[in-house]
Protein backbone atom coordinates (compact mmCIF):
# COMPACT_ATOMS: atom_id res chain seq x y z
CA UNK A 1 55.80 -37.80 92.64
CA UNK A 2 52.98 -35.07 94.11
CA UNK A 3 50.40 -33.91 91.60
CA UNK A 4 48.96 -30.67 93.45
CA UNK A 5 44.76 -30.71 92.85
CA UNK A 6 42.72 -27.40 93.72
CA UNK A 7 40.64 -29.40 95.87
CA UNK A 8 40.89 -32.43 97.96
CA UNK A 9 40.81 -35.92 96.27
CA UNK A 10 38.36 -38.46 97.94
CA UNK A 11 39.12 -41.46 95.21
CA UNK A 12 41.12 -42.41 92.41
CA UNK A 13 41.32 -45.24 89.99
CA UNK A 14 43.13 -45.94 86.37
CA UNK A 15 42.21 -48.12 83.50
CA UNK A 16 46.01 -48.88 82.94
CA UNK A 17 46.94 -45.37 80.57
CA UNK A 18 45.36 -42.60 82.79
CA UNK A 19 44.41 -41.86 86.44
CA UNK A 20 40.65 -40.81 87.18
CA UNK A 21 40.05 -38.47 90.55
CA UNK A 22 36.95 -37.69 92.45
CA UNK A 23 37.24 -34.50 94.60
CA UNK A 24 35.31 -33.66 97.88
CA UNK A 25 32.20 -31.35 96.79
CA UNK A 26 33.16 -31.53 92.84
CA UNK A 27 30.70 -31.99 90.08
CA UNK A 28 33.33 -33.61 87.87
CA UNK A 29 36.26 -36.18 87.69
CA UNK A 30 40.18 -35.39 87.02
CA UNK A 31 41.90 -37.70 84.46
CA UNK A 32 45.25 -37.13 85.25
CA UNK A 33 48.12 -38.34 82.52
CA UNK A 34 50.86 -40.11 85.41
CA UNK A 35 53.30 -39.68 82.43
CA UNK A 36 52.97 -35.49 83.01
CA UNK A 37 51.42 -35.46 86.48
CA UNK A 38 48.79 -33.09 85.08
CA UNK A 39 45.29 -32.77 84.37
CA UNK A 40 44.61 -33.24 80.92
CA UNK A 41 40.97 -33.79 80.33
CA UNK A 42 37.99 -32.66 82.91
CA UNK A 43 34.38 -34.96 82.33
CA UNK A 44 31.56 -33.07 83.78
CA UNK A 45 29.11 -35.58 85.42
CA UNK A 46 25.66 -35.53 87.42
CA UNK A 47 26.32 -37.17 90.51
CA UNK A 48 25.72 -34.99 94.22
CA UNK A 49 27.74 -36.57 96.23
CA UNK A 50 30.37 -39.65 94.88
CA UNK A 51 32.03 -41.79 97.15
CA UNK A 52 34.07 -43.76 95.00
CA UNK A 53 35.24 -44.78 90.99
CA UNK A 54 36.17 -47.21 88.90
CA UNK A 55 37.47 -47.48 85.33
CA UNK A 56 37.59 -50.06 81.90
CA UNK A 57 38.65 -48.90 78.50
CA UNK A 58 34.42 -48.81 77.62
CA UNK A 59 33.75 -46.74 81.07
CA UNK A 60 33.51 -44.88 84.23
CA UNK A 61 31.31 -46.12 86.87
CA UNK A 62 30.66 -43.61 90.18
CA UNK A 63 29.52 -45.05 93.26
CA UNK A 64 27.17 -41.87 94.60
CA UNK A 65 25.68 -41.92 98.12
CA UNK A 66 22.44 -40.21 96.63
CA UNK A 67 21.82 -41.29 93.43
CA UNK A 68 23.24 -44.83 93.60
CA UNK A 69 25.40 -46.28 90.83
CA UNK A 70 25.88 -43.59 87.68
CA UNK A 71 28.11 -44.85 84.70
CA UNK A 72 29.43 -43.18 82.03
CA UNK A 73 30.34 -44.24 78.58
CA UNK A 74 34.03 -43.62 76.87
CA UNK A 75 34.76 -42.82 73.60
């Protein structure tokens, strides 16, 4: 199916439950719930300008072409 984003998606990963997107020019990542096809939480991060993500149960890590590798905890 076609989730419709507000902005165009540069990189997405899941840990398995949800998907996590990284947007062109976007402060923030998308977790996505594939079960609704709609955005259901929004983490506001730090990076300038991310390239790429990955995710575990424990975390988020954001490959940014500034500031390097940036990882987040989960809770």
């Amino acid at each position: 199916s076609r989730i419709s984003l507000p902005y165009e998606p540069i990189n997405v990963t899941t840990d398995g439950n949800v998907l996590f997107v990284l947007g062109i020019q976007r402060n923030n990542i998308d977790v996505i719930s594939p079960n609704t096809n709609a955005v259901i939480e929004t983490i506001n991060s730090n990076f300038v300008n991310p390239l790429s993500i990955s995710a575990s149960d424990s975390h988020i890590a954001i490959a940014d072409r500034i500031l390097g590798l940036i990882t987040i905890q989960r809770d």
